[in-house]
N, C-alpha and C. Protein backbone atom coordinates (compact mmCIF):
# COMPACT_ATOMS: atom_id res chain seq x y z
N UNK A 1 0.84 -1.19 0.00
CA UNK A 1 0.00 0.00 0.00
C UNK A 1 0.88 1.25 0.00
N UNK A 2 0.50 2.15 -0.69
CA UNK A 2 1.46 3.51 -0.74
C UNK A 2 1.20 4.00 0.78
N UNK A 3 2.39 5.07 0.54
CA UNK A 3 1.73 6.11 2.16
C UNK A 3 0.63 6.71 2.13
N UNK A 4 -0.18 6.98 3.25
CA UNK A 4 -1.34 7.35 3.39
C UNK A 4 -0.63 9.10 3.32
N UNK A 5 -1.23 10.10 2.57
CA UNK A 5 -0.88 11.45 3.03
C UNK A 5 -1.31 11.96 4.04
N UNK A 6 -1.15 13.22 4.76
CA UNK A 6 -1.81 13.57 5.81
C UNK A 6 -2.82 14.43 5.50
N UNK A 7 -3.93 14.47 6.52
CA UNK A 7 -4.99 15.25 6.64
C UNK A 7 -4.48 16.83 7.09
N UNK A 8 -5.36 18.01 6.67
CA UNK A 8 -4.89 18.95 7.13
C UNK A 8 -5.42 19.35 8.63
N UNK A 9 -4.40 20.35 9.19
CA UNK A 9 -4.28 20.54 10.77
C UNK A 9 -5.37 21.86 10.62
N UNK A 10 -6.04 21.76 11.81
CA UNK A 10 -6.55 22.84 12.09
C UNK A 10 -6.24 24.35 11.86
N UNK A 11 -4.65 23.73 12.73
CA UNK A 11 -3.77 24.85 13.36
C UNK A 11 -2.56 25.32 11.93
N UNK A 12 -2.57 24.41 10.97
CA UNK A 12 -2.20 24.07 10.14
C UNK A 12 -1.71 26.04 8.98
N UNK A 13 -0.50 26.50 9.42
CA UNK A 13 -0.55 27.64 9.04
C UNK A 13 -0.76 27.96 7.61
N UNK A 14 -0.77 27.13 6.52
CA UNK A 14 -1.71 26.68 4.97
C UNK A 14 -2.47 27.30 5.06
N UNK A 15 -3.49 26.86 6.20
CA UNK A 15 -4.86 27.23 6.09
C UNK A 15 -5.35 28.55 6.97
N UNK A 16 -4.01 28.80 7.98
CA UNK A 16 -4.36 30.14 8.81
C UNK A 16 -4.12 31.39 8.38
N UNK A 17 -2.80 31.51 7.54
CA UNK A 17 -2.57 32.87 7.43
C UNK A 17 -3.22 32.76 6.10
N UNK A 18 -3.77 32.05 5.24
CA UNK A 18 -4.65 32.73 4.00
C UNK A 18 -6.28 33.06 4.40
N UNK A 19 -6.46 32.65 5.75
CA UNK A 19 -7.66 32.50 6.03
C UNK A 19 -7.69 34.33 7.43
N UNK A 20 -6.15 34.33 7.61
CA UNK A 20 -6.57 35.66 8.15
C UNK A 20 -6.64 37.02 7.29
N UNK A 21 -6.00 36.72 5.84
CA UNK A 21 -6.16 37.37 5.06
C UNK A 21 -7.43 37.80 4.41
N UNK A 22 -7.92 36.72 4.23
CA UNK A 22 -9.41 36.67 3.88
C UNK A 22 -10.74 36.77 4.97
N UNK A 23 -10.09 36.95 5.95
CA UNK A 23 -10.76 37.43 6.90
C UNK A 23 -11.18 38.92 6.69
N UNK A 24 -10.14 39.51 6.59
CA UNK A 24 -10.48 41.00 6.90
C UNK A 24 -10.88 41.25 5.03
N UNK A 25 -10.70 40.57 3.83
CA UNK A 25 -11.48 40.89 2.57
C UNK A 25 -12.91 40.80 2.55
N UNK A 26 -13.43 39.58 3.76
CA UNK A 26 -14.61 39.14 3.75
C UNK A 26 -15.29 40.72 4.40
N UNK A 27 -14.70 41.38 4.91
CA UNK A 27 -15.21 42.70 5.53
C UNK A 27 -16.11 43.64 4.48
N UNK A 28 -15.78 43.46 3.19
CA UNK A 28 -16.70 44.21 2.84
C UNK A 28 -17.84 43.77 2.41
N UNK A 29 -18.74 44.72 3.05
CA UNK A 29 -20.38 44.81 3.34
C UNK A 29 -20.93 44.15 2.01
N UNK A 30 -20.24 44.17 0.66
CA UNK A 30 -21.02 43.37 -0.39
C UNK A 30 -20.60 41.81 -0.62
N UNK A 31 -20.15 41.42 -0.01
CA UNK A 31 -19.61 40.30 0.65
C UNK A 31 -20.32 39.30 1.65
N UNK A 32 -20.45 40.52 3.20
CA UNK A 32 -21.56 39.94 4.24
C UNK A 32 -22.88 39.95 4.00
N UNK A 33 -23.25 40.71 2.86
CA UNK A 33 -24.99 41.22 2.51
C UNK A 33 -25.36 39.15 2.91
N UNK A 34 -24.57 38.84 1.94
CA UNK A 34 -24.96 37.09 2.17
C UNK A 34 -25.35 36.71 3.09
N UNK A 35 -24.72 36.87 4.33
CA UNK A 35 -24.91 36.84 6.04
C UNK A 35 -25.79 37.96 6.71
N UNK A 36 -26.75 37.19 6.95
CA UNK A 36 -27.37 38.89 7.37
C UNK A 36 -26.92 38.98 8.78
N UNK A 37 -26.70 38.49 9.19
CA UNK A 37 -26.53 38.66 10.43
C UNK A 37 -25.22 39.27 11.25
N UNK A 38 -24.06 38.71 9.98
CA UNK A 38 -22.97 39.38 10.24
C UNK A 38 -22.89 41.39 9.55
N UNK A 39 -23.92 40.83 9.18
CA UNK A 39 -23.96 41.59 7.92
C UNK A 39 -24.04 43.01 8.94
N UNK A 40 -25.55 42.68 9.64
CA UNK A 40 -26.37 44.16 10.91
C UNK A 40 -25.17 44.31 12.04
N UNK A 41 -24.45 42.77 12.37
CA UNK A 41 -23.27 43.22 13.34
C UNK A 41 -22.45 44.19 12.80
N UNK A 42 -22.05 44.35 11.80
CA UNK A 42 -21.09 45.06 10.72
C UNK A 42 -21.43 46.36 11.17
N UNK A 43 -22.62 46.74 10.24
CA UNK A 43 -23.48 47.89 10.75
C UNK A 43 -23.98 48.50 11.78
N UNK A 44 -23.84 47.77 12.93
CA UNK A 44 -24.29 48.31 13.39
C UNK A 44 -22.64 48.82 14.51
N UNK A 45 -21.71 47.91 13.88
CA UNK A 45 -20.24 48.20 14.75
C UNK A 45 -19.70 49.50 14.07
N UNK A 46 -20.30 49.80 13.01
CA UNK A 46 -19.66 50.77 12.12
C UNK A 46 -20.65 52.22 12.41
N UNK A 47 -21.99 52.07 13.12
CA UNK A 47 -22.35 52.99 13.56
C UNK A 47 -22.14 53.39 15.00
N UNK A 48 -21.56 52.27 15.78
CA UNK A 48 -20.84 52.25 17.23
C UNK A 48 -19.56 53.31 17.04
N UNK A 49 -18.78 53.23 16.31
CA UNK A 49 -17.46 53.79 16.21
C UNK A 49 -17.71 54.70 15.48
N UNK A 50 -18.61 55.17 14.65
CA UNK A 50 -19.31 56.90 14.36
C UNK A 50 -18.91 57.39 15.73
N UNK A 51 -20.55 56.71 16.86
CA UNK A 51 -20.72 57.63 17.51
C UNK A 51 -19.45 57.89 18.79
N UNK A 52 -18.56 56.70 18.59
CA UNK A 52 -17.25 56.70 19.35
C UNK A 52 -16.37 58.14 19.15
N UNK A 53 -15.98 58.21 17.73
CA UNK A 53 -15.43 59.26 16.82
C UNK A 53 -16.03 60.82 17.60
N UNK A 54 -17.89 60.72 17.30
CA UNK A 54 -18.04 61.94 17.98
C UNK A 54 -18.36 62.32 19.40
N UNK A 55 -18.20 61.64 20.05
CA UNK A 55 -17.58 61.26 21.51
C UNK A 55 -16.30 61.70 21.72
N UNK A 56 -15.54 61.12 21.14
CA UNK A 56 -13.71 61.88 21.35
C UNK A 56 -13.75 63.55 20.91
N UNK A 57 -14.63 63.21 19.60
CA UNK A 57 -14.14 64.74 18.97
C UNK A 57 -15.06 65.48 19.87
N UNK A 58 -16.29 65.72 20.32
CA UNK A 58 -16.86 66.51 21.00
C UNK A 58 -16.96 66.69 22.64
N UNK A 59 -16.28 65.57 23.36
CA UNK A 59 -15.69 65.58 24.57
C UNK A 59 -17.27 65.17 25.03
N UNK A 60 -18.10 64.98 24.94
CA UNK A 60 -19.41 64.59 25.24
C UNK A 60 -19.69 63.24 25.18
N UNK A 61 -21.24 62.63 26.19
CA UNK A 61 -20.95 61.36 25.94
C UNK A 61 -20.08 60.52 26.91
N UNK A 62 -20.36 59.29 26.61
CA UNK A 62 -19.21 58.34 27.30
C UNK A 62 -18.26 57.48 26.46
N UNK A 63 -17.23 58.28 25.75
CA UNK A 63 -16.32 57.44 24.77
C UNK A 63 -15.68 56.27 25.17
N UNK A 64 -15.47 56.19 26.43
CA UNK A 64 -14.73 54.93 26.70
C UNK A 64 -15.72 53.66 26.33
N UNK A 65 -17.33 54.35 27.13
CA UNK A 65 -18.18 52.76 26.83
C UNK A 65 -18.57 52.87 25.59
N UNK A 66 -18.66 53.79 24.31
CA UNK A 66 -19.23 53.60 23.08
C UNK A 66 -17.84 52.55 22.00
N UNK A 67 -15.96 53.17 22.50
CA UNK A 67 -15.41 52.74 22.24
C UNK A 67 -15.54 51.35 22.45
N UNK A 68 -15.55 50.45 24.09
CA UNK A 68 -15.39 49.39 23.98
C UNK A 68 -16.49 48.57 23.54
N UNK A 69 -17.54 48.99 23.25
CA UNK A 69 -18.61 48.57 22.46
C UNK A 69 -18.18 48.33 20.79
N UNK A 70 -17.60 49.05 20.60
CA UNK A 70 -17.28 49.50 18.66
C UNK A 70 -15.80 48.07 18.57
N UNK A 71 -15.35 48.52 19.67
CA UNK A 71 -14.42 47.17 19.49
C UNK A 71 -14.70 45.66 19.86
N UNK A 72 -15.94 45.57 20.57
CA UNK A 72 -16.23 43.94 20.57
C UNK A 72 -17.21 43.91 19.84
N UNK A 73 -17.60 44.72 18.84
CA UNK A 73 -18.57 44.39 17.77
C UNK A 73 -17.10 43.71 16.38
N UNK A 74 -16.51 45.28 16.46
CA UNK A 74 -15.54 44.71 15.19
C UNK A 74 -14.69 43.19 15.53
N UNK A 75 -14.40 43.14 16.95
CA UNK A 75 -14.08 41.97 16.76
C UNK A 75 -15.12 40.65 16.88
N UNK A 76 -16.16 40.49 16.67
CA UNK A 76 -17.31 39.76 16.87
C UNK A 76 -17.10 39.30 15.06
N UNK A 77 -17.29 40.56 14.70
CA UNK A 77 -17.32 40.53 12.75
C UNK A 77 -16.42 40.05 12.30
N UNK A 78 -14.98 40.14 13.10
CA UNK A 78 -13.77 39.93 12.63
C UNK A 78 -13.52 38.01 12.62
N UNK A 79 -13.72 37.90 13.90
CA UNK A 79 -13.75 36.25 13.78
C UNK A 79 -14.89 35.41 13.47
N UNK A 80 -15.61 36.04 12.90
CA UNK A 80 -17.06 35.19 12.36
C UNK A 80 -16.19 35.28 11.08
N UNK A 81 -15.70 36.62 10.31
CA UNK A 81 -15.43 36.04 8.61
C UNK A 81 -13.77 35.01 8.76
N UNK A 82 -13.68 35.39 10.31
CA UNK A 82 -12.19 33.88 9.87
C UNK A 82 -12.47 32.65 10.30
N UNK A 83 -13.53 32.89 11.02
CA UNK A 83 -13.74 31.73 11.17
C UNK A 83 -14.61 31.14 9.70
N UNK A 84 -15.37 31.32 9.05
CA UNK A 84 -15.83 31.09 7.76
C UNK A 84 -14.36 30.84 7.01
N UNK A 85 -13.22 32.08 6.92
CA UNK A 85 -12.34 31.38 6.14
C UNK A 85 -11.71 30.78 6.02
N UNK A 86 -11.67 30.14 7.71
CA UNK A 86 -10.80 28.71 7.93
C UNK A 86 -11.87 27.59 7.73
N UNK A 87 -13.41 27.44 7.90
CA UNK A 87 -13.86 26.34 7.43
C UNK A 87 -13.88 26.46 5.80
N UNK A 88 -13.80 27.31 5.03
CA UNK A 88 -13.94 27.31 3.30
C UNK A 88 -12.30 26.57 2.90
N UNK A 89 -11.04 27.22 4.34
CA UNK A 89 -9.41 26.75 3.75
C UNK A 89 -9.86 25.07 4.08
N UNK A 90 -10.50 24.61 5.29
CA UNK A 90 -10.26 23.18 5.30
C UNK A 90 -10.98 22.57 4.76
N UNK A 91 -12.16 23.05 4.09
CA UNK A 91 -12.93 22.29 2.79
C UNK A 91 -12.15 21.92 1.85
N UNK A 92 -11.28 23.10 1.37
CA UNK A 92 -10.20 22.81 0.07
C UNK A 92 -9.44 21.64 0.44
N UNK A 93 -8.71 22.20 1.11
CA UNK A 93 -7.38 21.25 1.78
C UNK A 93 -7.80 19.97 1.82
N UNK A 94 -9.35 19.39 1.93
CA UNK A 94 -9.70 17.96 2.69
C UNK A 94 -10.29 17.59 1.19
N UNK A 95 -10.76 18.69 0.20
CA UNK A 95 -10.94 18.02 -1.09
C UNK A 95 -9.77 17.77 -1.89
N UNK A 96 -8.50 18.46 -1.66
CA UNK A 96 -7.09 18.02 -2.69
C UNK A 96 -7.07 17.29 -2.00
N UNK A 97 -7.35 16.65 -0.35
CA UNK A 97 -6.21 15.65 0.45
C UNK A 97 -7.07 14.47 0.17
N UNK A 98 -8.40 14.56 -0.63
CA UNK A 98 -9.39 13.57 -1.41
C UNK A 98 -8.21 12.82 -2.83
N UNK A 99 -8.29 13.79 -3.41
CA UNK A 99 -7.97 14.03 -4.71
C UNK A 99 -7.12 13.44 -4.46
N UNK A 100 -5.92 13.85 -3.67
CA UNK A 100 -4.61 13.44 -3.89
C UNK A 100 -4.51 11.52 -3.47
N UNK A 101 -5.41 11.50 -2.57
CA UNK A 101 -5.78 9.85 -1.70
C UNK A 101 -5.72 9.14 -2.71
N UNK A 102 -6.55 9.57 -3.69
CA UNK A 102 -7.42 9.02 -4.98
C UNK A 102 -6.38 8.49 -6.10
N UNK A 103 -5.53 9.44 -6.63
CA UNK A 103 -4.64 9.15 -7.23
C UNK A 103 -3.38 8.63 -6.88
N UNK A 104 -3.01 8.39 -5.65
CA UNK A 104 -1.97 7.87 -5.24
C UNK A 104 -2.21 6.55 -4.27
N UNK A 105 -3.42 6.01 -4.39
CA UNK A 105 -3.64 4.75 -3.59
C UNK A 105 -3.93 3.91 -4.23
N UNK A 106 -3.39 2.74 -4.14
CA UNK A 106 -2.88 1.42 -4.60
C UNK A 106 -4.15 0.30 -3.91
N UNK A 107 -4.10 -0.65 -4.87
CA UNK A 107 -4.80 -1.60 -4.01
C UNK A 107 -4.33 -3.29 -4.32
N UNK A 108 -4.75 -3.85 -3.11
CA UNK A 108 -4.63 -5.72 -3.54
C UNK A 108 -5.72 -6.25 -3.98
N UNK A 109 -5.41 -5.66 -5.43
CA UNK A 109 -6.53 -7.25 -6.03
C UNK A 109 -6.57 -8.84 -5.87
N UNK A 110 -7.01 -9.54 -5.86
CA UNK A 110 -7.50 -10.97 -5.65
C UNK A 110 -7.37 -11.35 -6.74
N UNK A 111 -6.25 -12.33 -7.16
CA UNK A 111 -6.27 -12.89 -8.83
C UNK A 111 -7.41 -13.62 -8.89
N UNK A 112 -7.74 -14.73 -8.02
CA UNK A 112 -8.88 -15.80 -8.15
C UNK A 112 -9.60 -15.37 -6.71
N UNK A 113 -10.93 -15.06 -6.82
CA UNK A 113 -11.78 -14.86 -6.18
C UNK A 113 -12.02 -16.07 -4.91
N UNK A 114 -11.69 -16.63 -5.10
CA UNK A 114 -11.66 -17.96 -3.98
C UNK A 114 -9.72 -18.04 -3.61
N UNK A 115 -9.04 -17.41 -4.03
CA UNK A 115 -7.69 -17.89 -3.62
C UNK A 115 -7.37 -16.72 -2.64
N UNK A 116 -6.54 -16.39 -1.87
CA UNK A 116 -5.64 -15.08 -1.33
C UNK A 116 -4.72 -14.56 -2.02
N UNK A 117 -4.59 -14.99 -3.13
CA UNK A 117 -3.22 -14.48 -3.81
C UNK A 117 -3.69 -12.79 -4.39
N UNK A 118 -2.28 -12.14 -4.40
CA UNK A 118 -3.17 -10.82 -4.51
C UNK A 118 -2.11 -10.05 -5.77
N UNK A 119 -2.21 -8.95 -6.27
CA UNK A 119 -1.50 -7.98 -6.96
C UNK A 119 -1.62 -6.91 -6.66
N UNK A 120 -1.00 -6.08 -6.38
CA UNK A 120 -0.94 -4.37 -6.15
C UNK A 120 -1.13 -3.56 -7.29
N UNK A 121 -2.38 -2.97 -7.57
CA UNK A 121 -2.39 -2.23 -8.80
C UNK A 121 -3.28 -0.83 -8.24
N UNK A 122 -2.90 -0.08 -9.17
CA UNK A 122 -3.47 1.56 -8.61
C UNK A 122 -4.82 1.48 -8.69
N UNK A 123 -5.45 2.24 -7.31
CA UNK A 123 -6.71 2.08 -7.01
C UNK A 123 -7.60 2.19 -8.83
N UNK A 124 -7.07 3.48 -9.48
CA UNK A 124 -7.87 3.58 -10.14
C UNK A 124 -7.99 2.90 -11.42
N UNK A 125 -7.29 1.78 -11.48
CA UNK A 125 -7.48 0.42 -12.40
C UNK A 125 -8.65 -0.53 -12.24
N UNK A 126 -9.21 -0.06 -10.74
CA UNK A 126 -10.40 -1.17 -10.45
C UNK A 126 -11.67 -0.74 -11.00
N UNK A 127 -12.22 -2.29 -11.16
CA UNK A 127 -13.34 -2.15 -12.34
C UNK A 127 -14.49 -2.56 -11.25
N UNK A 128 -15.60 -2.71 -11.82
CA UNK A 128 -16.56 -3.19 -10.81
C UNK A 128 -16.62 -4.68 -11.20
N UNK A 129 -16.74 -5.24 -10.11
CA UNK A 129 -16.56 -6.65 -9.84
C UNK A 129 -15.00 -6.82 -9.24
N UNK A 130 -14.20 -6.56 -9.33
CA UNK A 130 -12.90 -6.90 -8.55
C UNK A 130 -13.59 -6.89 -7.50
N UNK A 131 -12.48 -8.34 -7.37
CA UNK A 131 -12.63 -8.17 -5.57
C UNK A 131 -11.36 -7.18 -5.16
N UNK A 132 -10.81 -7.03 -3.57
CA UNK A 132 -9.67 -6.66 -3.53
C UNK A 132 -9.49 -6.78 -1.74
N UNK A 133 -8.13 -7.14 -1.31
CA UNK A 133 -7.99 -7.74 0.54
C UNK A 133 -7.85 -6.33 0.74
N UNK A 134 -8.45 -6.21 1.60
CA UNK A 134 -8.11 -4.86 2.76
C UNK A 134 -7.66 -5.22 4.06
N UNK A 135 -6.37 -4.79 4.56
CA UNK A 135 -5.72 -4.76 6.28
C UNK A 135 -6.59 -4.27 7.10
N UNK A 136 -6.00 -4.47 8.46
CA UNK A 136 -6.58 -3.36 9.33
C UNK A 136 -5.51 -2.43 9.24
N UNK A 137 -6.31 -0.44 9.08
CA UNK A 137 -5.49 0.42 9.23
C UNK A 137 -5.20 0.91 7.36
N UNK A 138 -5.64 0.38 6.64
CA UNK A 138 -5.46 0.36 5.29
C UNK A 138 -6.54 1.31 4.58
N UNK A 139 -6.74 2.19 3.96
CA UNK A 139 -7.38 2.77 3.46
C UNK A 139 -8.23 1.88 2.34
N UNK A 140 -9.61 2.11 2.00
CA UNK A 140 -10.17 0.92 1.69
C UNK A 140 -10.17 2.05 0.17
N UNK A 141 -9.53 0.87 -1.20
CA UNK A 141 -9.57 1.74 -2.64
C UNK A 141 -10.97 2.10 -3.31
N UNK A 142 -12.10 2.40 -3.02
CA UNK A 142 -13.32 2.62 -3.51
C UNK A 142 -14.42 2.28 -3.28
N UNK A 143 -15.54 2.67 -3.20
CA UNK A 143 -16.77 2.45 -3.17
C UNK A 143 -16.94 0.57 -3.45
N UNK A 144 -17.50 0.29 -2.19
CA UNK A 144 -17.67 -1.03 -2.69
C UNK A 144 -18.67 -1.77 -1.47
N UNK A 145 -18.87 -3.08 -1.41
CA UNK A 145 -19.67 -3.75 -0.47
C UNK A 145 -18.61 -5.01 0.35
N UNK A 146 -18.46 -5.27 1.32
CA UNK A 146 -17.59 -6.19 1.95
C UNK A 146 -17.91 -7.36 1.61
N UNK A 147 -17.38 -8.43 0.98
CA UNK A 147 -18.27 -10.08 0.97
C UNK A 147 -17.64 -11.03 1.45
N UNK A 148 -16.66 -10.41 2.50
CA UNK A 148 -16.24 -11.61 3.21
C UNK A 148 -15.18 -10.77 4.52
N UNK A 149 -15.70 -11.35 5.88
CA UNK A 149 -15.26 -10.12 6.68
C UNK A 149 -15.80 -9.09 7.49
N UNK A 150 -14.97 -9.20 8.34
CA UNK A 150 -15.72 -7.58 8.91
C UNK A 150 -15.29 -6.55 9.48
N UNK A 151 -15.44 -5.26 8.95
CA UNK A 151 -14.29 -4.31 9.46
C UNK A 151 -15.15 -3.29 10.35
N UNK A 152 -13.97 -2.64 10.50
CA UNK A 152 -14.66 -1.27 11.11
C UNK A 152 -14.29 0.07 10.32
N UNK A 153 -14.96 0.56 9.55
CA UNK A 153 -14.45 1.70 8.62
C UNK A 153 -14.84 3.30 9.03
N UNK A 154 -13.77 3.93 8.70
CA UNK A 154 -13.99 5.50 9.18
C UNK A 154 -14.22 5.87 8.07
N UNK A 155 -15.65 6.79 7.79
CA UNK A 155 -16.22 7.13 6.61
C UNK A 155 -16.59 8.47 6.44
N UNK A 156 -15.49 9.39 7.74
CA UNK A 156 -15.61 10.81 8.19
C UNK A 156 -15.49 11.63 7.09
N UNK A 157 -14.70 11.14 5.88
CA UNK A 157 -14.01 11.63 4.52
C UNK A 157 -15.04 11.86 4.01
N UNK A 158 -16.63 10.85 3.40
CA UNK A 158 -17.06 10.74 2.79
C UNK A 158 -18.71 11.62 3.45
N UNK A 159 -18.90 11.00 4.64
CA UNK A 159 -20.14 11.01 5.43
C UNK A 159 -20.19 12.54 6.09
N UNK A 160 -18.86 12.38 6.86
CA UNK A 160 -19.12 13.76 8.00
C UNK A 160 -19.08 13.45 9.12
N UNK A 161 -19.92 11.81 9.54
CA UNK A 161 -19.69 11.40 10.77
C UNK A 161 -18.44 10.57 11.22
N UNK A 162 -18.37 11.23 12.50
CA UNK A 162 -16.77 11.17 13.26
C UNK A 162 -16.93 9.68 13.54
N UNK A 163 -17.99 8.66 13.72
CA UNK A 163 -17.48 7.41 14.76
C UNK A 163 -17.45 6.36 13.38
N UNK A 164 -16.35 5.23 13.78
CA UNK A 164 -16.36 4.33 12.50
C UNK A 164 -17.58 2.83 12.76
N UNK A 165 -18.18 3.13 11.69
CA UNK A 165 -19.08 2.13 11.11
C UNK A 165 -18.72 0.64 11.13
N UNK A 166 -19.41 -0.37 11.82
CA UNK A 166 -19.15 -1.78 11.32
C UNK A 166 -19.78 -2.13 10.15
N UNK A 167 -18.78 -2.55 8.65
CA UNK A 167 -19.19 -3.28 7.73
C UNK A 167 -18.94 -4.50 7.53
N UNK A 168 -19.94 -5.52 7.16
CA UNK A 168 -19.98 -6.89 7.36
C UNK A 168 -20.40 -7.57 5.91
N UNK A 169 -19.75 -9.10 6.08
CA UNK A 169 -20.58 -9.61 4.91
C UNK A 169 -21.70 -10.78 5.52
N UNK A 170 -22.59 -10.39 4.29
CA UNK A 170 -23.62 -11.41 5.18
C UNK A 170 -24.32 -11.50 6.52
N UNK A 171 -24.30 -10.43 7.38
CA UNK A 171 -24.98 -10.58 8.43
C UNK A 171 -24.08 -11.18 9.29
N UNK A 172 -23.15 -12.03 9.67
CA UNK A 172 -21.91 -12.47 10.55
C UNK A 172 -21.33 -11.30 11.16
N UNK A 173 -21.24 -11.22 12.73
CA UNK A 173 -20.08 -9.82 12.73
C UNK A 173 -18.81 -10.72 13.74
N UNK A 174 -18.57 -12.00 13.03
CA UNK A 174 -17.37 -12.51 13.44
C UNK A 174 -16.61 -13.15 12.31
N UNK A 175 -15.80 -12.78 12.15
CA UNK A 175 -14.78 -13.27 10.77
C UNK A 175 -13.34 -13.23 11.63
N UNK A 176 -12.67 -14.31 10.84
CA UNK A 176 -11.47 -15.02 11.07
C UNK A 176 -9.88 -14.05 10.10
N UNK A 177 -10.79 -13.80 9.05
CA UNK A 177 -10.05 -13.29 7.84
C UNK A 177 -10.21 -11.57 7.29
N UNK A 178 -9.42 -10.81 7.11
CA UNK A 178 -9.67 -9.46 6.70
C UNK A 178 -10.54 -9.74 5.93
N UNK A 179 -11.26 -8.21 5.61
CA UNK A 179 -12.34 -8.33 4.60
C UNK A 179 -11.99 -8.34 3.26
N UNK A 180 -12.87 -8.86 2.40
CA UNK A 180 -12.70 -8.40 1.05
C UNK A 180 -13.64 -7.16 0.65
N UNK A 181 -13.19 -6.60 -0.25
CA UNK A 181 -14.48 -6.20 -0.74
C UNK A 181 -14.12 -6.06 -2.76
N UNK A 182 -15.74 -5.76 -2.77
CA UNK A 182 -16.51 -5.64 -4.27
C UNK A 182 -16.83 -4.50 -4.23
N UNK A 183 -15.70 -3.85 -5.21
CA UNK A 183 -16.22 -2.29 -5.98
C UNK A 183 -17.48 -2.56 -6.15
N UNK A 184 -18.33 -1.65 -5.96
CA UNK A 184 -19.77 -1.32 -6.34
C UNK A 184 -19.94 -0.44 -7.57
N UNK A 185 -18.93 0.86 -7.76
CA UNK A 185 -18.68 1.55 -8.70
C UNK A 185 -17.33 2.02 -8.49
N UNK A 186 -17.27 3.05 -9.73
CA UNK A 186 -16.20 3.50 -9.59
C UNK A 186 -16.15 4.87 -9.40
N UNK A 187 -15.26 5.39 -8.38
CA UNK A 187 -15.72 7.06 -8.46
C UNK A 187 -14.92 7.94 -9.19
């Protein structure tokens, strides 16, 4: 099996400093109209720091509380659009770290469907009907159904959900032997 690549990091600075950049682009108002909600915070932080402005300039008023008002609005606005641009950077990042899975993962085909003997050929040679052995810990090469076996598969890539799934063949959830499985299609 090739190396598995890695998933991207949260913290992952790829995805932070283009995402603080695009943080403060997401600032303009024809941008947030999309968000309404960030949209009235915007507005209404941008009419906070008006009346901040004529507070300082006219000595009237309470500038300190209109100021710290104008600043936990802007920063309210500020990490709502980074936070949006760090979930849009790790969408990307988790669709090339798709892409890249895709084209660089290998699999063990099954010469004879009843034998163990196997060949290593690139995932994307498989046709539907191959069988092919999967390890534990092995990235499974494509869409398929288990018919012999039973694993436990993490399908967070595909699904969204974090806990891994038991797939089985036949209704048995005790097997002796890794699973096989049968491409179903091809993606």
């Amino acid at each position: 099996m090739s190396n598995k690549p890695k998933t991207p990091n949260l913290f992952d600075p790829k995805i932070l400093f283009p995402a603080a950049r695009a943080a403060f682009v997401k600032l303009d108002p024809r941008q947030l109209v999309r968000n309404p909600v960030i949209f009235v915070t915007e507005a209404v932080a941008a009419l906070v720091t008006l009346f901040f402005v004529l507070d300082v300039a006219t000595g009237g008023g309470s500038p300190l509380f209109s100021g710290q008002i104008a600043a936990w609005l802007w920063f309210t606005v500020l990490f709502a659009t980074f936070a949006e641009a760090v979930a849009e950077g790790r969408g990307k990042a988790q669709a090339d770290f798709l892409r890249r899975t895709k084209s660089e993962l290998s699999a063990r085909k099954l010469v004879a469907p009843e034998g163990r003997e196997t060949k290593e050929i690139p995932a994307t040679m498989l046709k539907v009907g191959d069988l092919v052995l999967v390890a534990a810990g092995e990235l499974i090469p494509g869409d398929g159904e288990v018919v012999e076996g039973v694993a436990s598969v993490n399908e967070s890539a595909i699904t969204g959900e974090s806990a891994p799934v038991i797939r089985e063949a036949g209704g048995s959830k005790s097997a002796s032997r890794p699973p096989r499985v049968r491409p179903s299609s091809i993606a």
